[in-house]
C-alpha atoms as a PDB file:
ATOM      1  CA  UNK A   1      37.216 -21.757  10.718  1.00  0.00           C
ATOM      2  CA  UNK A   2      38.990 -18.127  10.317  1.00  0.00           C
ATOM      3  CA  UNK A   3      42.007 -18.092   8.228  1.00  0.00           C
ATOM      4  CA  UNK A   4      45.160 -16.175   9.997  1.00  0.00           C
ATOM      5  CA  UNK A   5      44.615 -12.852   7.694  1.00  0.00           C
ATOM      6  CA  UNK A   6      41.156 -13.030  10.263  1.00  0.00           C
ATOM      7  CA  UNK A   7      43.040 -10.492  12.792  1.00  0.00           C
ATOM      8  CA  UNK A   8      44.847  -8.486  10.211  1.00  0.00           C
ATOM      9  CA  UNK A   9      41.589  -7.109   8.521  1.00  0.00           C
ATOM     10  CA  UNK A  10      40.296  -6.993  12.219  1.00  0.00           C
ATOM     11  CA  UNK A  11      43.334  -4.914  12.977  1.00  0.00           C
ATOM     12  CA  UNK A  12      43.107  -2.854  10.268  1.00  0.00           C
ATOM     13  CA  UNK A  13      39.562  -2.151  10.495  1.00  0.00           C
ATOM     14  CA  UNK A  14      40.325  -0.737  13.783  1.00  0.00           C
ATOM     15  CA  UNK A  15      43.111   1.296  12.759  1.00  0.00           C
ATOM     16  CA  UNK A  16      41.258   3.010  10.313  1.00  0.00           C
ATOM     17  CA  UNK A  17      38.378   3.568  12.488  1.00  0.00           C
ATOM     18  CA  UNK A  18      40.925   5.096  15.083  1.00  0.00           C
ATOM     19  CA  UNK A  19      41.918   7.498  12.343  1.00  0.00           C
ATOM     20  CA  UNK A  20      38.646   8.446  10.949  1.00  0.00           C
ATOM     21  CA  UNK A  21      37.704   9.308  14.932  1.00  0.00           C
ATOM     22  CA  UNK A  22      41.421  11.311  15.407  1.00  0.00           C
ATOM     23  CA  UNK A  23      40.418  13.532  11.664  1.00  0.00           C
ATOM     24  CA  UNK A  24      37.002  14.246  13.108  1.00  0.00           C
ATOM     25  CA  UNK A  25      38.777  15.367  16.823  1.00  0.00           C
ATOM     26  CA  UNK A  26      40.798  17.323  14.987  1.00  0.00           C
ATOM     27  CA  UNK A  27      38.597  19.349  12.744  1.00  0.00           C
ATOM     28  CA  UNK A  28      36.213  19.892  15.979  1.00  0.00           C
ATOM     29  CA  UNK A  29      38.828  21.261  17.849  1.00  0.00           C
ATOM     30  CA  UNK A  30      39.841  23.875  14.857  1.00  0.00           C
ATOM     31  CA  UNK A  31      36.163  24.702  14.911  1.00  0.00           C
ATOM     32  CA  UNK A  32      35.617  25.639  18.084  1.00  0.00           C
ATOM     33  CA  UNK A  33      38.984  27.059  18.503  1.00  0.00           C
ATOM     34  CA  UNK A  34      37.917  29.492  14.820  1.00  0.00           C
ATOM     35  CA  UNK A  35      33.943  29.595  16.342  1.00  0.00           C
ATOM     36  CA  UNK A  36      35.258  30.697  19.908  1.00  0.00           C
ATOM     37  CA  UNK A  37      37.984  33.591  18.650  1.00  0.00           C
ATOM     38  CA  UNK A  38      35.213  34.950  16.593  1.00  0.00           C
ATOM     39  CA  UNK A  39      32.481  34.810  18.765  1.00  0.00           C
ATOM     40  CA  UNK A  40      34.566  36.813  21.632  1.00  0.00           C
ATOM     41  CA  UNK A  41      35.531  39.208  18.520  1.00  0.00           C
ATOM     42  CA  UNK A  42      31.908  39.796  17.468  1.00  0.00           C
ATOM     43  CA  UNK A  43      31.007  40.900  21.216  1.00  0.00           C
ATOM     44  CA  UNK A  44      33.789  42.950  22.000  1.00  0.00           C
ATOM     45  CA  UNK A  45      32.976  44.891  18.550  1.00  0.00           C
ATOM     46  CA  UNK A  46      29.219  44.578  18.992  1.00  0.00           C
ATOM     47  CA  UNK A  47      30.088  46.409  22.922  1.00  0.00           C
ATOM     48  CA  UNK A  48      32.544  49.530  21.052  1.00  0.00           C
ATOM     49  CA  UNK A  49      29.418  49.825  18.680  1.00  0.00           C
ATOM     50  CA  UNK A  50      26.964  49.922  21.235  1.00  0.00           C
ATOM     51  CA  UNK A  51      28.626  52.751  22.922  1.00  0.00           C
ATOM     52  CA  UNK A  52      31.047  54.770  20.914  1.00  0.00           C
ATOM     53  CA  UNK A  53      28.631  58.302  18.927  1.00  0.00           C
ATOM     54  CA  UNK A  54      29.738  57.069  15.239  1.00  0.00           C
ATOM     55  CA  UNK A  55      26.645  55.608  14.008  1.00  0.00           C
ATOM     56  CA  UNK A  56      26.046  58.586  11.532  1.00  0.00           C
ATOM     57  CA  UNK A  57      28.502  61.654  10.568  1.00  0.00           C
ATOM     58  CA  UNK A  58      27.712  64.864   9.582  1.00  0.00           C
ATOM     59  CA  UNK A  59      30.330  67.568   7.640  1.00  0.00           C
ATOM     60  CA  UNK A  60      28.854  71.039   7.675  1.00  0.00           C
ATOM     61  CA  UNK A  61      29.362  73.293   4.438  1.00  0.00           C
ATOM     62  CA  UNK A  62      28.965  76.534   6.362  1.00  0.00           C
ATOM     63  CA  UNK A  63      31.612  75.156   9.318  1.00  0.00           C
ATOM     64  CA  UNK A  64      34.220  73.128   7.861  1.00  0.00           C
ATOM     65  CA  UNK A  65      35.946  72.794  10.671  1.00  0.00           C
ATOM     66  CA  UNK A  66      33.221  70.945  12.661  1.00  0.00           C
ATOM     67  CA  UNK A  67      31.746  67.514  12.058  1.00  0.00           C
ATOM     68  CA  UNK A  68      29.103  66.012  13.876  1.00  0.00           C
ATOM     69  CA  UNK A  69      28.457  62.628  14.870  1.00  0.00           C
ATOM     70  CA  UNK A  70      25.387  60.595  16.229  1.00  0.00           C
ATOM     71  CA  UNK A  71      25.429  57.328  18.191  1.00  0.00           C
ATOM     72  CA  UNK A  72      22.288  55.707  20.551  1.00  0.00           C
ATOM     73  CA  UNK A  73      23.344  57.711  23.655  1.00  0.00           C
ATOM     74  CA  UNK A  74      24.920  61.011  22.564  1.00  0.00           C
ATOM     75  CA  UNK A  75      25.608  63.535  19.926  1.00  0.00           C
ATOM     76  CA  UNK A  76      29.340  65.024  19.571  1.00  0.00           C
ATOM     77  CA  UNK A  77      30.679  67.410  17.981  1.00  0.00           C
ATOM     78  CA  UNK A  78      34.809  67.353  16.902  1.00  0.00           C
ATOM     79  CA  UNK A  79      36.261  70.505  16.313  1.00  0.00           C
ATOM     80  CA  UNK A  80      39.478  71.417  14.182  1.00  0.00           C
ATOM     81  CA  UNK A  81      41.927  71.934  17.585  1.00  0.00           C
ATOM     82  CA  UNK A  82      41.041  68.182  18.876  1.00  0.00           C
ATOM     83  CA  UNK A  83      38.557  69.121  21.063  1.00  0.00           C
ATOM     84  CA  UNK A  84      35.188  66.665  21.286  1.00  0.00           C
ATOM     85  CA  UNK A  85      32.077  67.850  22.877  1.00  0.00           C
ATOM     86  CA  UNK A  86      29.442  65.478  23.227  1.00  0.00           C
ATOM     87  CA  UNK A  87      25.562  65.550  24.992  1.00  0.00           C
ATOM     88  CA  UNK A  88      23.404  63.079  25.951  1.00  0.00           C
ATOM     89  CA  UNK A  89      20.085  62.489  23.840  1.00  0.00           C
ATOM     90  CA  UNK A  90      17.222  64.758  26.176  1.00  0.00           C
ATOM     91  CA  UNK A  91      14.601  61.986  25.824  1.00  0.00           C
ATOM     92  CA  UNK A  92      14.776  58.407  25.124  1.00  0.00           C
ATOM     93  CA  UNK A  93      11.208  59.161  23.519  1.00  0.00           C
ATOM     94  CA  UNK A  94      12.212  61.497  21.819  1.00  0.00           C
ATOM     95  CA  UNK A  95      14.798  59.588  19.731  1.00  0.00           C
ATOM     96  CA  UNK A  96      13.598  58.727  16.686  1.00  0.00           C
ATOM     97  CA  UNK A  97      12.332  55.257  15.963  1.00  0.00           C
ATOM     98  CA  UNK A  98      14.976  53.496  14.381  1.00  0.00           C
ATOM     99  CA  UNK A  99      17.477  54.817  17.210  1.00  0.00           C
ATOM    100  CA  UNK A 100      14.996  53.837  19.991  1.00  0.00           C
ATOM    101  CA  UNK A 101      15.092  49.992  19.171  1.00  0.00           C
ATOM    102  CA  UNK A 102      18.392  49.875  17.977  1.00  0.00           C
ATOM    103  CA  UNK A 103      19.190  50.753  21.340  1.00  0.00           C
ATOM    104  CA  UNK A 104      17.230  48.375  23.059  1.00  0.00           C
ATOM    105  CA  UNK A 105      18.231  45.252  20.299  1.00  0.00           C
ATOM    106  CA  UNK A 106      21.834  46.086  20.782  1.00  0.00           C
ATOM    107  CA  UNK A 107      21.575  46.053  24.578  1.00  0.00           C
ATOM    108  CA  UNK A 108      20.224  42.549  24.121  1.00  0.00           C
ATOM    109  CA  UNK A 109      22.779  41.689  21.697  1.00  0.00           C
ATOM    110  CA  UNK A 110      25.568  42.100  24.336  1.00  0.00           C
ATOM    111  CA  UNK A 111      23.659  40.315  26.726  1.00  0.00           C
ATOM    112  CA  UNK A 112      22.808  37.627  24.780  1.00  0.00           C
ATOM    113  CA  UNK A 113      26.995  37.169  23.514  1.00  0.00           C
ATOM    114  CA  UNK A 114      28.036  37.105  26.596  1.00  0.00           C
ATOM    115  CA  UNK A 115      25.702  34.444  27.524  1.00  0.00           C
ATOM    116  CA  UNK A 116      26.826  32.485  24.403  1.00  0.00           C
ATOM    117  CA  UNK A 117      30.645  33.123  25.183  1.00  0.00           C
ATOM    118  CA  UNK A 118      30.056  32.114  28.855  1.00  0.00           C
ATOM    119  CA  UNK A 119      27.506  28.925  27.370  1.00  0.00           C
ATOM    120  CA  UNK A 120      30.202  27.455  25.046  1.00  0.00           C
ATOM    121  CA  UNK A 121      33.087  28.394  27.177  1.00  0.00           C
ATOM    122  CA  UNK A 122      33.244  25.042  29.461  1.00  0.00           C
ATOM    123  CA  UNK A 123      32.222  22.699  26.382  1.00  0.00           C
ATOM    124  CA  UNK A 124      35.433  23.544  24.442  1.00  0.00           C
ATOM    125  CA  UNK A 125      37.616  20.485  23.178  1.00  0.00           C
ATOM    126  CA  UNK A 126      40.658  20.235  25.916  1.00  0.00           C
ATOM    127  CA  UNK A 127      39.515  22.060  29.064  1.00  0.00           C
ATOM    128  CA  UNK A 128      39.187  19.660  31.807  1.00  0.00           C
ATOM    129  CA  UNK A 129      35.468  20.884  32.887  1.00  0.00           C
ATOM    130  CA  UNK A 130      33.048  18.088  31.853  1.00  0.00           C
ATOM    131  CA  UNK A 131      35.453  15.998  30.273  1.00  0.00           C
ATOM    132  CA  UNK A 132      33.369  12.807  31.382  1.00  0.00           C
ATOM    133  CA  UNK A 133      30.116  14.486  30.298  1.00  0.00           C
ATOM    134  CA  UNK A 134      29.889  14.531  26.510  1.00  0.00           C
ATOM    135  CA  UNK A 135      26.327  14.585  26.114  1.00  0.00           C
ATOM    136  CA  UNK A 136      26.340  17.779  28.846  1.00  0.00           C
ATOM    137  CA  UNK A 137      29.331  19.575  26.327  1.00  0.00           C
ATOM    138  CA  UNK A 138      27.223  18.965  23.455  1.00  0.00           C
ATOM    139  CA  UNK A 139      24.580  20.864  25.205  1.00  0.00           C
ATOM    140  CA  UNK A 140      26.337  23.707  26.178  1.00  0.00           C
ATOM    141  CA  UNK A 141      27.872  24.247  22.924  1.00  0.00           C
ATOM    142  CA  UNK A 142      24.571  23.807  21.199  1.00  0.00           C
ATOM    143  CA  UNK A 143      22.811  26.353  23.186  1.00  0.00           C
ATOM    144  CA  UNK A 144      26.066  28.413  23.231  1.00  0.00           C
ATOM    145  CA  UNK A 145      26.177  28.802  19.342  1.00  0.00           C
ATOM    146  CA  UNK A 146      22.225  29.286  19.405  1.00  0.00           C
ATOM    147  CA  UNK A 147      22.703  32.063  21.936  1.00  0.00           C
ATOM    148  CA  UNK A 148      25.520  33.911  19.417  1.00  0.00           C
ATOM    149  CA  UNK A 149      23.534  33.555  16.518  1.00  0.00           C
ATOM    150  CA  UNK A 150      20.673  35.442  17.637  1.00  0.00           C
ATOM    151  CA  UNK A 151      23.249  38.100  18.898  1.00  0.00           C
ATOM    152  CA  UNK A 152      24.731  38.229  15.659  1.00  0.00           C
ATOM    153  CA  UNK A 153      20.839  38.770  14.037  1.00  0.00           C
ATOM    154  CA  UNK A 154      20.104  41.403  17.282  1.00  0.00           C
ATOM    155  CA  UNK A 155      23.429  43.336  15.582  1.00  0.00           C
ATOM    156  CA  UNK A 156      22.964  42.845  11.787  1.00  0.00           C
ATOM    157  CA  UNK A 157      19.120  44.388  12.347  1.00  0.00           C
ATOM    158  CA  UNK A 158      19.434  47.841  14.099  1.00  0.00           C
ATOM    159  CA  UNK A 159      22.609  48.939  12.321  1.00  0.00           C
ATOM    160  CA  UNK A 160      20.971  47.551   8.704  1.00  0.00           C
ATOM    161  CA  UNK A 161      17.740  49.138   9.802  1.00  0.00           C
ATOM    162  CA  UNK A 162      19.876  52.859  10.805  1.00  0.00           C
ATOM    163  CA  UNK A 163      21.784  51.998   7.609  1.00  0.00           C
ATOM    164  CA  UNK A 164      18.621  51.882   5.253  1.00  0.00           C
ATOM    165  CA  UNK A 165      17.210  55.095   7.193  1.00  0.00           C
ATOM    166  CA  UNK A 166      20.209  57.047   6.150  1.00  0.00           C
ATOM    167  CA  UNK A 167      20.620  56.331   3.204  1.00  0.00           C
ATOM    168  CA  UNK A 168      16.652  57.058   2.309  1.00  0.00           C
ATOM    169  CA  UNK A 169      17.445  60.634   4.283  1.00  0.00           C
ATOM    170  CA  UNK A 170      20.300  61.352   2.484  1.00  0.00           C
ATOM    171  CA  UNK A 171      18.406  60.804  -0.979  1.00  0.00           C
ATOM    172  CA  UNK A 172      14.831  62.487   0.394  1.00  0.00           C
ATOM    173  CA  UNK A 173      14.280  64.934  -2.940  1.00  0.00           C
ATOM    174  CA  UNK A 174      11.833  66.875  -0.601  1.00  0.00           C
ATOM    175  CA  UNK A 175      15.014  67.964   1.572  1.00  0.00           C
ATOM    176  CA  UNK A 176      16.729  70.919  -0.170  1.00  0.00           C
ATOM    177  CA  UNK A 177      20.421  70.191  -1.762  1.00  0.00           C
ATOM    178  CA  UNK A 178      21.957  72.919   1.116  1.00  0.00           C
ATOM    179  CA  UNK A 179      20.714  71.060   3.942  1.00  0.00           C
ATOM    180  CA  UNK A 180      23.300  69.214   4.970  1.00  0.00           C
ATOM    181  CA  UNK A 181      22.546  65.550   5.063  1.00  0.00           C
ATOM    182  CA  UNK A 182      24.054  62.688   7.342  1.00  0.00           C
ATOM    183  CA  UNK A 183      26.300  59.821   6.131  1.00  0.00           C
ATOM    184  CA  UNK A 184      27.616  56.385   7.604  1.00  0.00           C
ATOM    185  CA  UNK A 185      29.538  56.509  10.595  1.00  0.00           C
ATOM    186  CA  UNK A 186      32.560  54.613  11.607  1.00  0.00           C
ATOM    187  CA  UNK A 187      29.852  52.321  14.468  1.00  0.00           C
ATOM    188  CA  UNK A 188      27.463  51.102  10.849  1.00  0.00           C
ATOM    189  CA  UNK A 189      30.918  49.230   9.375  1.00  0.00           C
ATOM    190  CA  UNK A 190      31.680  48.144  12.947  1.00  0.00           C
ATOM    191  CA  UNK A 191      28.154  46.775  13.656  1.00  0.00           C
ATOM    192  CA  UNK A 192      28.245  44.758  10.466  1.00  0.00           C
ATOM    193  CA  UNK A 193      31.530  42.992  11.437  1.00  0.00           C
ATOM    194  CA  UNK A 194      30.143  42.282  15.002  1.00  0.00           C
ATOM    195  CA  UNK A 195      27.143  41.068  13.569  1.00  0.00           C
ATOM    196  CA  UNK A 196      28.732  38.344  10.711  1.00  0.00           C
ATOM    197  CA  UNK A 197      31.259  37.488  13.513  1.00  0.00           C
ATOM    198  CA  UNK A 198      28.716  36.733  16.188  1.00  0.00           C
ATOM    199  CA  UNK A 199      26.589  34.763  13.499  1.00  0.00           C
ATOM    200  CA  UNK A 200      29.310  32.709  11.733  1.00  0.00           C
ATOM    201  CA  UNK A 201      30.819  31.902  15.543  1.00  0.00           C
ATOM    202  CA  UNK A 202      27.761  30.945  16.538  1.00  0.00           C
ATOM    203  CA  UNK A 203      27.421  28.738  13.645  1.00  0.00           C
ATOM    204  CA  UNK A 204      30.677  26.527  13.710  1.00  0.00           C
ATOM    205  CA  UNK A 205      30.339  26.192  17.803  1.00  0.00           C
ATOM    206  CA  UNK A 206      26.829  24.318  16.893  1.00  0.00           C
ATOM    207  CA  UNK A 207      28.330  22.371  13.619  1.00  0.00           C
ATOM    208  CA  UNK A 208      31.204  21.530  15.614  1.00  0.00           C
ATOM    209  CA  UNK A 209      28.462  20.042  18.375  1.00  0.00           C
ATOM    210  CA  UNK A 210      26.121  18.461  15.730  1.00  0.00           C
ATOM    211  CA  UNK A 211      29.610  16.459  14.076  1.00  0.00           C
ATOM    212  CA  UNK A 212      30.220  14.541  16.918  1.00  0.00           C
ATOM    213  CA  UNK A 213      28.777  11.119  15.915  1.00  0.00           C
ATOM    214  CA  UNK A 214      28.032   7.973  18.155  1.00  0.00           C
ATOM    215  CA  UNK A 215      31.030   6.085  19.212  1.00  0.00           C
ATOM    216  CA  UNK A 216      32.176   3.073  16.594  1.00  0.00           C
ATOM    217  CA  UNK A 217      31.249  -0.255  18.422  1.00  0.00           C
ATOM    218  CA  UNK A 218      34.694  -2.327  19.020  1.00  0.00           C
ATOM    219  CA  UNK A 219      35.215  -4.619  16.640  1.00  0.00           C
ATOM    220  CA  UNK A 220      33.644  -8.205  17.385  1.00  0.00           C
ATOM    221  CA  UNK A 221      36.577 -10.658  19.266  1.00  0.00           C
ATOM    222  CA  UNK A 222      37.918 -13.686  17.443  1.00  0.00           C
ATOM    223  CA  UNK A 223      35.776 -16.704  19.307  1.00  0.00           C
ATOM    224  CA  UNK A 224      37.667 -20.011  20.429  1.00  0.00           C
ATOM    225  CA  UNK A 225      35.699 -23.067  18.759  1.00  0.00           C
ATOM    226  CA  UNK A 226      33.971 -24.679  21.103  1.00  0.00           C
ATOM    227  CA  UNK A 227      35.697 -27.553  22.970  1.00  0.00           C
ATOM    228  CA  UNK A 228      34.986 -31.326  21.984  1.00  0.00           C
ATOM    229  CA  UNK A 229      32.352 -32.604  24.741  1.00  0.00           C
ATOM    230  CA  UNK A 230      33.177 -35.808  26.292  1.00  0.00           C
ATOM    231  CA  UNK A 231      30.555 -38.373  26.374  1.00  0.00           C
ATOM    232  CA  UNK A 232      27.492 -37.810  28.469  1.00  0.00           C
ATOM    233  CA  UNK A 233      27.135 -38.495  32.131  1.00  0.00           C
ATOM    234  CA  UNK A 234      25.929 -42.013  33.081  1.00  0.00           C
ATOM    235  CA  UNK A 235      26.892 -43.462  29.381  1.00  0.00           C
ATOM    236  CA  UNK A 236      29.673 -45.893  28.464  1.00  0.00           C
ATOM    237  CA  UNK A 237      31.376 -44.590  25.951  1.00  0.00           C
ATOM    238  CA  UNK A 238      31.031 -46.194  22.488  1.00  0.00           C
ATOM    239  CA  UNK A 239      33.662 -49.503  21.858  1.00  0.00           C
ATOM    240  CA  UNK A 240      36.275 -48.711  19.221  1.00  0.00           C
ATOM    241  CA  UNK A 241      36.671 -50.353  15.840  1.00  0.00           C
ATOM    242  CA  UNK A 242      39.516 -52.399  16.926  1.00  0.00           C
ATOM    243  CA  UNK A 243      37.517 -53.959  20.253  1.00  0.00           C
ATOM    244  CA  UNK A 244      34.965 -55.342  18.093  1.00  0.00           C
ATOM    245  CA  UNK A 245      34.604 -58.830  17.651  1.00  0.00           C
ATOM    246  CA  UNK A 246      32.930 -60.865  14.356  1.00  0.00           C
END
């Protein structure tokens, strides 16, 4: 038989099971609350670095009151008074290599965070959509963080790859020292951030998916003993101790 501190360790057993489960709720919804903010952060700043002619700078030595910039789609030129003039690049063709599938990697980078964003959106801990579908929101925020982590790679890749072109350009000893030479723009610095957002983002929407472990099975119920059968139909039950006769 069970002795009455039986329910007690039952009880606390499921008290601290409770807890364990409201610890691990918690630090999921701080995850994807941190992997959410960052992953919308990353794509606004990988969009601004898609678009905005800052990927490399240029200071002329002759002209000191121009500087030049260079981004995927145009080439401007800032002049002392404020004003900006920009063109577009002639020829996609004729851009050179690096440029070319930088542009083309970060179009698919915004395409591919916005996916993510819209992915993991639904599967977030407290909004009502799904709510009695948890294998569905792990899904969702698995293929969510998947989806921003390549986005984050797409970033990190052109703008490391313009980065390392640069910098071999503006060290070429073949080039002489009063050609001017081009430097990092604002857009490289941007790009990295957009990139490491994207990526970590990506990262703690999937660990935050990947946590959630299999429900704790309810502790087993305290059983009745069985009741004492009665003697078995068709029978006579045996004669007591006191009805027998020597």
């Amino acid at each position: 038989m069970r002795g009455p501190g039986y329910q007690t360790r039952r009880d606390g057993r499921g008290s601290t099971g409770a807890e364990a489960a409201g610890m691990a709720g918690s630090w999921r919804a701080v995850a994807q609350a941190a992997g959410m903010l960052l992953a919308v952060l990353g794509w606004v700043s990988s969009c601004v670095t898609t678009f905005v002619p800052l990927w490399k700078s240029l200071n002329l030595e002759l002209n000191e009151l121009e500087v030049w910039s260079m981004g995927l789609w145009q080439v401007c030129i800032a002049h002392e008074e404020g004003a900006v003039e920009c063109r577009a690049h002639g020829s996609f063709l004729a851009l050179p290599p690096a440029l070319r599938i930088a542009r083309l990697l970060m179009c698919f980078s915004d395409g591919l965070g916005l996916l993510g964003c819209a992915l993991a959106a639904p599967a977030l801990r407290g909004w009502s959509c799904c709510h009695d579908k948890p294998a569905l929101k792990r899904r969702l925020l698995l293929a969510g963080g998947a989806a921003l982590g390549a986005a984050g790679m797409a970033t990190l890749a052109p703008v490391s790859w313009v980065a390392y072109n640069t910098v071999l350009d503006f060290w070429d000893d073949t080039v002489p020292d009063i050609v001017p030479r081009w430097e990092f723009g604002e857009a490289t610095f941007l790009g990295w951030f957009a990139g490491a957002s994207l990526a970590v983002g990506g990262l703690l929407l999937a660990g935050s998916a990947s946590a959630t472990g299999p429900a704790m099975p309810p502790a087993p119920a305290c059983r009745q003993p069985p009741a004492a059968r009665g003697p078995a139909r068709g029978h006579p039950p045996h004669p007591k101790n006191a009805d027998l006769v020597i």
